[in-house]
C-alpha atoms as a PDB file:
ATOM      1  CA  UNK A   1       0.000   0.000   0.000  1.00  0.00           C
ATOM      2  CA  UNK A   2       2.756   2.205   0.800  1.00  0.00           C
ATOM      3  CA  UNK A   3       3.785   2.544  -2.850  1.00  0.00           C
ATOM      4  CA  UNK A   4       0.082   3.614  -3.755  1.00  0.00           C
ATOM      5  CA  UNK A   5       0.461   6.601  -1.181  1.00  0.00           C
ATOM      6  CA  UNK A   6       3.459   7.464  -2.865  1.00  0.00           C
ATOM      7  CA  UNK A   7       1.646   7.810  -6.297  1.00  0.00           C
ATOM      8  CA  UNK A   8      -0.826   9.544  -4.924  1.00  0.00           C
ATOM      9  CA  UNK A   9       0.690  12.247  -3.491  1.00  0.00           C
ATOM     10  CA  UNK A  10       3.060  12.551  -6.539  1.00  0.00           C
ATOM     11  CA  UNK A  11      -0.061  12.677  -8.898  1.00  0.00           C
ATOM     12  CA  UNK A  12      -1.838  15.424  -6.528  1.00  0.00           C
ATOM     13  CA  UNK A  13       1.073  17.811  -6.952  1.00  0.00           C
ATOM     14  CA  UNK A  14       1.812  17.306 -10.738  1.00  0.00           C
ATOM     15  CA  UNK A  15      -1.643  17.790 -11.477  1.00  0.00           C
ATOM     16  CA  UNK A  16      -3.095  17.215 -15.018  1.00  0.00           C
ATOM     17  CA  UNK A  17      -4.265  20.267 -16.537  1.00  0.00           C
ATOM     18  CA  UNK A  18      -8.231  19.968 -16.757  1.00  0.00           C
ATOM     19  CA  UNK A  19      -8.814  22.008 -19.992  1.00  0.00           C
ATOM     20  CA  UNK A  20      -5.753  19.726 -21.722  1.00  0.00           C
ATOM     21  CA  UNK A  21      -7.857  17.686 -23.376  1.00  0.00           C
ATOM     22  CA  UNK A  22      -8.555  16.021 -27.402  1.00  0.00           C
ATOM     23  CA  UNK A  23     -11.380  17.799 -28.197  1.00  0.00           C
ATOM     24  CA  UNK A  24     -10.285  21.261 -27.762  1.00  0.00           C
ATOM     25  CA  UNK A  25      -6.546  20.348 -29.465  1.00  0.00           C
ATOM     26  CA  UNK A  26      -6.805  21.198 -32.927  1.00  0.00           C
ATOM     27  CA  UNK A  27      -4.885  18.737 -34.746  1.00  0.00           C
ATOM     28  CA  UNK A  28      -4.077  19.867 -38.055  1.00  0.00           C
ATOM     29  CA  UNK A  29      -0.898  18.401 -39.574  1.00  0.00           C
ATOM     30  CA  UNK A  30      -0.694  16.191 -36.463  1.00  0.00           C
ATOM     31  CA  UNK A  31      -3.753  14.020 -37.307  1.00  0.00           C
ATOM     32  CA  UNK A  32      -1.654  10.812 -37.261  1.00  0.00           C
ATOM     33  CA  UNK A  33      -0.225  11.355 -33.885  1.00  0.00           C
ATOM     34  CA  UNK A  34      -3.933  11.989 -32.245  1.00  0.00           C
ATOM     35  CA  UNK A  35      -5.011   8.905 -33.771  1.00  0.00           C
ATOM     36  CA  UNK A  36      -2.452   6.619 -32.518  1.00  0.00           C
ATOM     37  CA  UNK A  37      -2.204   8.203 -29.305  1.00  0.00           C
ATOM     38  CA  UNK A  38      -6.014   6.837 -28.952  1.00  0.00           C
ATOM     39  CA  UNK A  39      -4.977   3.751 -30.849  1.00  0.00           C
ATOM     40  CA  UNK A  40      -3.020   2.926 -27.652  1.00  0.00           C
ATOM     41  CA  UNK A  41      -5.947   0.917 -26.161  1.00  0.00           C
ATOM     42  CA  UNK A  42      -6.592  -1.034 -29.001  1.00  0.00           C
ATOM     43  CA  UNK A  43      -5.127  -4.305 -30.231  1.00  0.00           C
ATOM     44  CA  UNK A  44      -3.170  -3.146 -32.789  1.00  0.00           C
ATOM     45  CA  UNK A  45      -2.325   0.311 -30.567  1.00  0.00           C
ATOM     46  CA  UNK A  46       1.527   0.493 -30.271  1.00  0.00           C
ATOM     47  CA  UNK A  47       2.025   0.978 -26.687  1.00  0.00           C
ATOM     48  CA  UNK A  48       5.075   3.282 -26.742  1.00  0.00           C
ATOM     49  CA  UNK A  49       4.706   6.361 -28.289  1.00  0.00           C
ATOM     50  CA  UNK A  50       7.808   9.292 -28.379  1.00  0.00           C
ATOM     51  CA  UNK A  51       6.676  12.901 -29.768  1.00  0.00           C
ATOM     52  CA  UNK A  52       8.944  15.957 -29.451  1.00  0.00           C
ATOM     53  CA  UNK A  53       8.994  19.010 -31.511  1.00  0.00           C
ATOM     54  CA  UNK A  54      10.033  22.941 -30.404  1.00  0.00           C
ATOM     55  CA  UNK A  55       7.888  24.399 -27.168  1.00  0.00           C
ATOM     56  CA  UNK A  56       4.649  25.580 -27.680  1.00  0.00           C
ATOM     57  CA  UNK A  57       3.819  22.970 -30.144  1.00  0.00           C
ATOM     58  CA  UNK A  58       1.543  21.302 -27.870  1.00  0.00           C
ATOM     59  CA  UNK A  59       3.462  17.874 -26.938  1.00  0.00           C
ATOM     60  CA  UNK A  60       2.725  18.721 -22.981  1.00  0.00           C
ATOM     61  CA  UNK A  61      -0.848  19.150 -24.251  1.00  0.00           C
ATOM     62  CA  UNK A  62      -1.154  15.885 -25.943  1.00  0.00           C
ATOM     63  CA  UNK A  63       0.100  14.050 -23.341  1.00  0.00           C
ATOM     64  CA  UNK A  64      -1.403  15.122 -20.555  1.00  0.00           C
ATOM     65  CA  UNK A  65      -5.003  15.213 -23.153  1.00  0.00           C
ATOM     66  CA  UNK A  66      -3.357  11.236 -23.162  1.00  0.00           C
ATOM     67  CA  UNK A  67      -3.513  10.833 -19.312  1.00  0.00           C
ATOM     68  CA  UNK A  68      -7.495  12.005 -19.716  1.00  0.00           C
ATOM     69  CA  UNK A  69      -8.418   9.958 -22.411  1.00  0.00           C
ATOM     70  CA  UNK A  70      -7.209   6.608 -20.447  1.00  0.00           C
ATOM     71  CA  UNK A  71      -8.970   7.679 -17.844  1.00  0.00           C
ATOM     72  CA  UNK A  72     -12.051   7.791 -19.453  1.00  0.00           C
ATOM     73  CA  UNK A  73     -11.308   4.423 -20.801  1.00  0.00           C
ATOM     74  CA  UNK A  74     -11.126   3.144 -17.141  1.00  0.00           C
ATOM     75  CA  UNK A  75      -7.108   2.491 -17.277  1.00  0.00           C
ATOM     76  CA  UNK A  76      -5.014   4.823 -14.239  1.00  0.00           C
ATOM     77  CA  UNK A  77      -2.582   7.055 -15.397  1.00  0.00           C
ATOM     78  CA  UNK A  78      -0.110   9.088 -14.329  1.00  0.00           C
ATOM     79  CA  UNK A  79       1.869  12.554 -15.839  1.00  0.00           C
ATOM     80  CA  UNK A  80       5.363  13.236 -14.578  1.00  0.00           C
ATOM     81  CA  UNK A  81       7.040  16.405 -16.068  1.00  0.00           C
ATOM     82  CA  UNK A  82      10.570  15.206 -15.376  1.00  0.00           C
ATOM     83  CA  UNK A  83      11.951  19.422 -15.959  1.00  0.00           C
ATOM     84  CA  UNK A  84       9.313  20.144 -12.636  1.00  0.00           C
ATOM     85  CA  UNK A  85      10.948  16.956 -11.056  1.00  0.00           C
ATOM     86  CA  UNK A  86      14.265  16.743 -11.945  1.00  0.00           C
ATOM     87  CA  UNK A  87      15.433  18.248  -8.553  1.00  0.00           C
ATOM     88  CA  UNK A  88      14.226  14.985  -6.788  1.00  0.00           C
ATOM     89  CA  UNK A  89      15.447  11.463  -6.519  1.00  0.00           C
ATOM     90  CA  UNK A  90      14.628   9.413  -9.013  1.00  0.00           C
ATOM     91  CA  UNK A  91      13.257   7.145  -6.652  1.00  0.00           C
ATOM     92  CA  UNK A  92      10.133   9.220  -7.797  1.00  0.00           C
ATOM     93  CA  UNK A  93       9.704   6.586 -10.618  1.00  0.00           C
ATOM     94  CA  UNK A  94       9.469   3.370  -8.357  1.00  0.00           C
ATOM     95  CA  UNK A  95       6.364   1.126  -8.708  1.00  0.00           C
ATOM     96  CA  UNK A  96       5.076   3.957 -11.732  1.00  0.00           C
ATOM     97  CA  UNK A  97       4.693   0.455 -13.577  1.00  0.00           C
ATOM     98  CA  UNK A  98       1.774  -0.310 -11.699  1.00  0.00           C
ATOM     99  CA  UNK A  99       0.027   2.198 -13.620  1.00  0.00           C
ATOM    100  CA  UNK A 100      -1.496   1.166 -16.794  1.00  0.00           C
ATOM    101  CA  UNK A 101       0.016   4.451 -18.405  1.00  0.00           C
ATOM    102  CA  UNK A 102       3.165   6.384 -17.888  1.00  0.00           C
ATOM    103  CA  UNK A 103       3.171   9.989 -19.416  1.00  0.00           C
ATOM    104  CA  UNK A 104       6.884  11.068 -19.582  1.00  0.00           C
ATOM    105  CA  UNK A 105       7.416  15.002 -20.255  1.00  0.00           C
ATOM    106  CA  UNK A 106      10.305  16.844 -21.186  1.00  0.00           C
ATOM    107  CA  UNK A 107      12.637  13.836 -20.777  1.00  0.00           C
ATOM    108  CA  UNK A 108      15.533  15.759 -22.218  1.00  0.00           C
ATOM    109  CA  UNK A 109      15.814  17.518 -18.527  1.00  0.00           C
ATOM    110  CA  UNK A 110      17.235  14.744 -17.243  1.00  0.00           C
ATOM    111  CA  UNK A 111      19.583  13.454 -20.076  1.00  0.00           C
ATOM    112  CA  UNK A 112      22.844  13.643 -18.919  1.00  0.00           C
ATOM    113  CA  UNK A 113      22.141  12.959 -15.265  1.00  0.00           C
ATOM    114  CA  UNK A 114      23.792   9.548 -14.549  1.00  0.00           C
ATOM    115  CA  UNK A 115      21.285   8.416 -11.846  1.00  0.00           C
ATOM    116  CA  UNK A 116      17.435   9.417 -13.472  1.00  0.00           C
ATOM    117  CA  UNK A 117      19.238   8.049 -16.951  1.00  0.00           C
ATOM    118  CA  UNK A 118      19.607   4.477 -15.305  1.00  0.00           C
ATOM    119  CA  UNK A 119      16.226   5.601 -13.022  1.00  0.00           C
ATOM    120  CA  UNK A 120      14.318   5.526 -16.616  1.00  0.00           C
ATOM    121  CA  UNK A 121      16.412   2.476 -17.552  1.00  0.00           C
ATOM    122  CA  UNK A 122      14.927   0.375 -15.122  1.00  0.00           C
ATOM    123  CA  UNK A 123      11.282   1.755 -15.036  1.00  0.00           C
ATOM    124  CA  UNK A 124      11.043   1.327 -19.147  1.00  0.00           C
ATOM    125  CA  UNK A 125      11.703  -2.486 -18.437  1.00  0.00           C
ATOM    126  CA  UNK A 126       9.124  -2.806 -15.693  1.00  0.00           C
ATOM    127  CA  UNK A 127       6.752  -1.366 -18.121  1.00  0.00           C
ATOM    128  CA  UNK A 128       7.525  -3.430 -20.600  1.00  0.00           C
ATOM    129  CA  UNK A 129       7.360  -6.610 -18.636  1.00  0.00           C
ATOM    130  CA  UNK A 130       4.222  -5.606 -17.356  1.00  0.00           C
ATOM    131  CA  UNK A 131       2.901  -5.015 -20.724  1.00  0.00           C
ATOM    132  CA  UNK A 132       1.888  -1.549 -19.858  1.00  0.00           C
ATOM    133  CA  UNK A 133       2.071   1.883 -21.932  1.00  0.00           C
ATOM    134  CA  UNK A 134       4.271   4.834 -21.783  1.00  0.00           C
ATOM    135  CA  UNK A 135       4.641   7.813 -23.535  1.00  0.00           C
ATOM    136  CA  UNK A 136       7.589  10.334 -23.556  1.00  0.00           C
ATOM    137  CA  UNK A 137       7.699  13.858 -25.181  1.00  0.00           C
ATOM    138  CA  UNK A 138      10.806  15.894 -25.883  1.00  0.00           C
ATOM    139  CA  UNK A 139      11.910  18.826 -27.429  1.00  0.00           C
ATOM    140  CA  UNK A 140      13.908  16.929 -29.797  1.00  0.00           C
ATOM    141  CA  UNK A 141      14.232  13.294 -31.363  1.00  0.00           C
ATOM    142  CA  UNK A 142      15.692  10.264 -29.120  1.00  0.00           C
ATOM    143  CA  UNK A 143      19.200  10.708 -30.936  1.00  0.00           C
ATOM    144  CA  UNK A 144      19.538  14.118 -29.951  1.00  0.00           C
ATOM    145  CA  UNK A 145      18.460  14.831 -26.277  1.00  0.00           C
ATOM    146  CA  UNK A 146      22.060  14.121 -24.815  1.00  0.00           C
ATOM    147  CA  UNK A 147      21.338  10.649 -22.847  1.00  0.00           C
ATOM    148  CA  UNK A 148      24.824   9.072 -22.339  1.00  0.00           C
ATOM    149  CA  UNK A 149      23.297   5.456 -21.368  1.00  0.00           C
ATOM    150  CA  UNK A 150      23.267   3.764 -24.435  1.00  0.00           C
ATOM    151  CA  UNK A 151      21.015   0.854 -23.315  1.00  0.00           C
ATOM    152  CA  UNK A 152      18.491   3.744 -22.381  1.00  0.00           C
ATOM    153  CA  UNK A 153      19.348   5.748 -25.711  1.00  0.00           C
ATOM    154  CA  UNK A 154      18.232   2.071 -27.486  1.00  0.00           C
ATOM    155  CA  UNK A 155      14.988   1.861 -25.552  1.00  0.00           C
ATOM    156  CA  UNK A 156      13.774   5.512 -26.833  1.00  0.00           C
ATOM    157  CA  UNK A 157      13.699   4.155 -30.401  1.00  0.00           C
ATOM    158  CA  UNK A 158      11.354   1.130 -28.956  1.00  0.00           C
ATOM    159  CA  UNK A 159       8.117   2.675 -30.115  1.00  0.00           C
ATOM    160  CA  UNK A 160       6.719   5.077 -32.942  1.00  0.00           C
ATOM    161  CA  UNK A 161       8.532   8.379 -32.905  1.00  0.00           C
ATOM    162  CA  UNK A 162       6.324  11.449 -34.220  1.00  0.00           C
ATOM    163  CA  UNK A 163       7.525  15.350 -34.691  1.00  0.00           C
ATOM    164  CA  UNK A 164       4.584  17.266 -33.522  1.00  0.00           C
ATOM    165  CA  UNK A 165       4.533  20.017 -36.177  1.00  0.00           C
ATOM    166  CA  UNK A 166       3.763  23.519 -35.491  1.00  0.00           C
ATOM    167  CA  UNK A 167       0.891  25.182 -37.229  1.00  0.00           C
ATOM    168  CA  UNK A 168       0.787  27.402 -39.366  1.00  0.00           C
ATOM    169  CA  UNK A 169      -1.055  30.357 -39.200  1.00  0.00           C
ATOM    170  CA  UNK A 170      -4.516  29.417 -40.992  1.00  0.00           C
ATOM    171  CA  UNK A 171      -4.514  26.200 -38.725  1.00  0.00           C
ATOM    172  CA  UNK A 172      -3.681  28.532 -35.460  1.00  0.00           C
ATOM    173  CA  UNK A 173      -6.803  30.428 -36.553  1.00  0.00           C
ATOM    174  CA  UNK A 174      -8.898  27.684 -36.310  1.00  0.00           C
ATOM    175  CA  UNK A 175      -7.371  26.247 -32.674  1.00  0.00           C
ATOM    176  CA  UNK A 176      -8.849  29.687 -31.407  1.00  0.00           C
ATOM    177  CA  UNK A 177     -12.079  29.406 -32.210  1.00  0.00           C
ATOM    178  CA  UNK A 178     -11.434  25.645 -31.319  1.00  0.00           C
ATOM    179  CA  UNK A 179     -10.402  26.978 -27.928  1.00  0.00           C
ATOM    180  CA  UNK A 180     -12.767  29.789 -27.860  1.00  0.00           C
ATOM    181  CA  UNK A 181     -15.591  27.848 -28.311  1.00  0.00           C
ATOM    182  CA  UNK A 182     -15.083  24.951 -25.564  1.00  0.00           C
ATOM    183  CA  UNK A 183     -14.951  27.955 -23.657  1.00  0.00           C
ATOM    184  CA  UNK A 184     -18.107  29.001 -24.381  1.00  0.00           C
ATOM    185  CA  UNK A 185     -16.615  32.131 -25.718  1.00  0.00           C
ATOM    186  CA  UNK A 186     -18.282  33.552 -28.851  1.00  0.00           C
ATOM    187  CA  UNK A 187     -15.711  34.802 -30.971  1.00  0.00           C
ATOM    188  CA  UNK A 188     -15.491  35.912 -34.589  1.00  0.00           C
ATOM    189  CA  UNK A 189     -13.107  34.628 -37.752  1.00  0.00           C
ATOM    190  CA  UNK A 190     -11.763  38.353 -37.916  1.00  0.00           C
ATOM    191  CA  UNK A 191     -11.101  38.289 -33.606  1.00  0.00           C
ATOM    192  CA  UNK A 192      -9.149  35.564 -34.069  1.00  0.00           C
ATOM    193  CA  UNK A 193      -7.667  36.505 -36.880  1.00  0.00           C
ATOM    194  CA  UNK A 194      -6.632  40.168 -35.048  1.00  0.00           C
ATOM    195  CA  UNK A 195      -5.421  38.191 -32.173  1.00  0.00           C
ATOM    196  CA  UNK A 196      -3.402  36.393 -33.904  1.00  0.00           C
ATOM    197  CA  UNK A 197      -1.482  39.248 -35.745  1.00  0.00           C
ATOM    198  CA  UNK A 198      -0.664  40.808 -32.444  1.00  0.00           C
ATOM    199  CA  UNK A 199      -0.732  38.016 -30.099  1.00  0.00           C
ATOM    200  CA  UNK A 200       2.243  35.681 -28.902  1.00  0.00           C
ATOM    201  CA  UNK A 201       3.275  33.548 -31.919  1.00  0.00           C
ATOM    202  CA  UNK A 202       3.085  30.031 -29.919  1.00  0.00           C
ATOM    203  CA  UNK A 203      -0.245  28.086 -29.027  1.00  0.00           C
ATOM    204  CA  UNK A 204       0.150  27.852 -25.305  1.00  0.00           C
ATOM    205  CA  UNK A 205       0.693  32.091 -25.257  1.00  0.00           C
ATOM    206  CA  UNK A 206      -2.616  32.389 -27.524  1.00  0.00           C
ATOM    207  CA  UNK A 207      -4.274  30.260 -25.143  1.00  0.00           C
ATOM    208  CA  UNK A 208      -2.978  31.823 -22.431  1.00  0.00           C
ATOM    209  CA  UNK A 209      -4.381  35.177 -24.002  1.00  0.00           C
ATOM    210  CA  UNK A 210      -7.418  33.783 -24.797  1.00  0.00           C
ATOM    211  CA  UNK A 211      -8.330  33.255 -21.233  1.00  0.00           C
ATOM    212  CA  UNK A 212      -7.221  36.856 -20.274  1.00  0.00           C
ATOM    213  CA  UNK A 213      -9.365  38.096 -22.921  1.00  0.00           C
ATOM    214  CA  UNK A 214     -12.258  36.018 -21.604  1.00  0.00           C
ATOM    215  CA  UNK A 215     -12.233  36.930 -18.587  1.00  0.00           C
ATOM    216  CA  UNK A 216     -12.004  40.456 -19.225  1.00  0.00           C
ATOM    217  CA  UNK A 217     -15.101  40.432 -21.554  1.00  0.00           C
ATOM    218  CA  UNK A 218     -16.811  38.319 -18.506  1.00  0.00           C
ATOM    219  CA  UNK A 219     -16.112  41.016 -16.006  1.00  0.00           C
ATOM    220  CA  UNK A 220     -16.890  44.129 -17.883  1.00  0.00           C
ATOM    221  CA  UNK A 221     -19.928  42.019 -19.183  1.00  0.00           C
ATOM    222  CA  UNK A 222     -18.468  43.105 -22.905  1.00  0.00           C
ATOM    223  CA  UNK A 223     -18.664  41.424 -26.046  1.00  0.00           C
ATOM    224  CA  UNK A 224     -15.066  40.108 -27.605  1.00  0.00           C
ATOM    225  CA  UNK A 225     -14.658  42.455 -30.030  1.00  0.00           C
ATOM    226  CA  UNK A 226     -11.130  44.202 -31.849  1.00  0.00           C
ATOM    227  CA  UNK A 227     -11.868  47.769 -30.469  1.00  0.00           C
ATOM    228  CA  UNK A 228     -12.562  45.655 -26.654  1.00  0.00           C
ATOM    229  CA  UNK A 229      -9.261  44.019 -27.180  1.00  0.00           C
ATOM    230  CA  UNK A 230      -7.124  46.822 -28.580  1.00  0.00           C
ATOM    231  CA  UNK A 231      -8.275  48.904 -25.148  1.00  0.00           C
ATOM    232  CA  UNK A 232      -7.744  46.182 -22.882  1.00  0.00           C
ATOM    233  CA  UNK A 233      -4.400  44.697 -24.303  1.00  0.00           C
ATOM    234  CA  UNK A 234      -3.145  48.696 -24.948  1.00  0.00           C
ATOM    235  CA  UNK A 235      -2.589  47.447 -29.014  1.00  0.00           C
END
């Protein structure tokens, strides 16, 4: 029981973001990831999956939107964002095998450190002998994060590894009123469009915006419109 405990105060403070979630992540290029990412749970699912691409692409999103979706399916999960824990022991990963799924984010924070590199050696085997599923995101691909252990630099390659593109600036459109509409938010082609010319030019800072901005129309009981947003953002 004692190693339950353990998970669950781990999983209490790295929390899963509620809102990071499949259906408000609009996929665009990344299509193919999405569906294998569900695909997990199936027969034919592979059940290691390694995505990286720059920040802001939305790799935290996807796998934490990962952690939800086996939820819902009934199967535990758990998301570790190894940059948040990298100032622990990696005794943090013991018995995390127990758990149908394993979300691994920003693994590169801990390349180079001799005792989480064999910490992740050891856990990836329990998984596998367990049969259970793990996913790891990066900011770039398995050859290229600076792990020194080579039998761990092997066992990245295991699975399917996916760039998670960025989108470009028609497709960014569309995540907003994606966003803006799971929010409950009406908002215009041309808002987003505006916001999007002055805004942040990464997803997570739109979306970070986008909740400002909503919040601000909420409070001063205002519609979202460009002459609302150009006096509250000072544009």
């Amino acid at each position: 029981m004692q190693s339950m405990d353990h998970h669950q105060q781990l999983t209490l403070s790295v929390a899963v973001r509620d809102d990071a979630r499949f259906a408000n992540y609009y996929a665009g290029p990344n299509e193919q990831i999405v569906q294998s990412l569900q695909q997990q749970w199936t027969t034919h699912g592979e059940p290691y999956l390694y995505l990286w691409g720059a920040a802001g692409v939305g790799c935290s999103h996807l796998l934490q939107a990962s952690c939800h979706y086996a939820e819902g399916l009934g199967h535990q999960s758990v998301y570790l964002p190894l940059d948040e824990l990298v100032e622990y022991s990696p005794a943090v990963l013991d018995a995390m095998e127990q758990l149908p799924l394993v979300a691994l984010d920003n693994i590169q924070a801990v390349a180079g450190r001799p005792d989480w590199e064999e910490g992740l050696f050891h856990l990836f085997n329990r998984i596998r002998d367990r049969q259970g599923h793990l996913l790891i995101a990066a900011n770039q691909g398995p050859g290229h994060i600076g792990v020194q252990l080579p039998d761990l630099s092997s066992r990245l390659s295991w699975g399917m590894v996916y760039q998670v593109e960025p989108l470009e600036d028609n497709d960014k459109v569309l995540a907003l009123l994606l966003r803006a509409k799971r929010r409950g938010l009406n908002m215009s082609d041309e808002v987003a469009r505006f916001i999007l010319t002055r805004g942040p030019r990464d997803m997570q800072g739109l979306f970070d915006l986008l909740e400002t901005l909503d919040q601000a129309s909420l409070s001063a009981q205002r519609k979202l419109t460009i002459p609302f947003i150009k006096a509250e953002m000072g544009w």
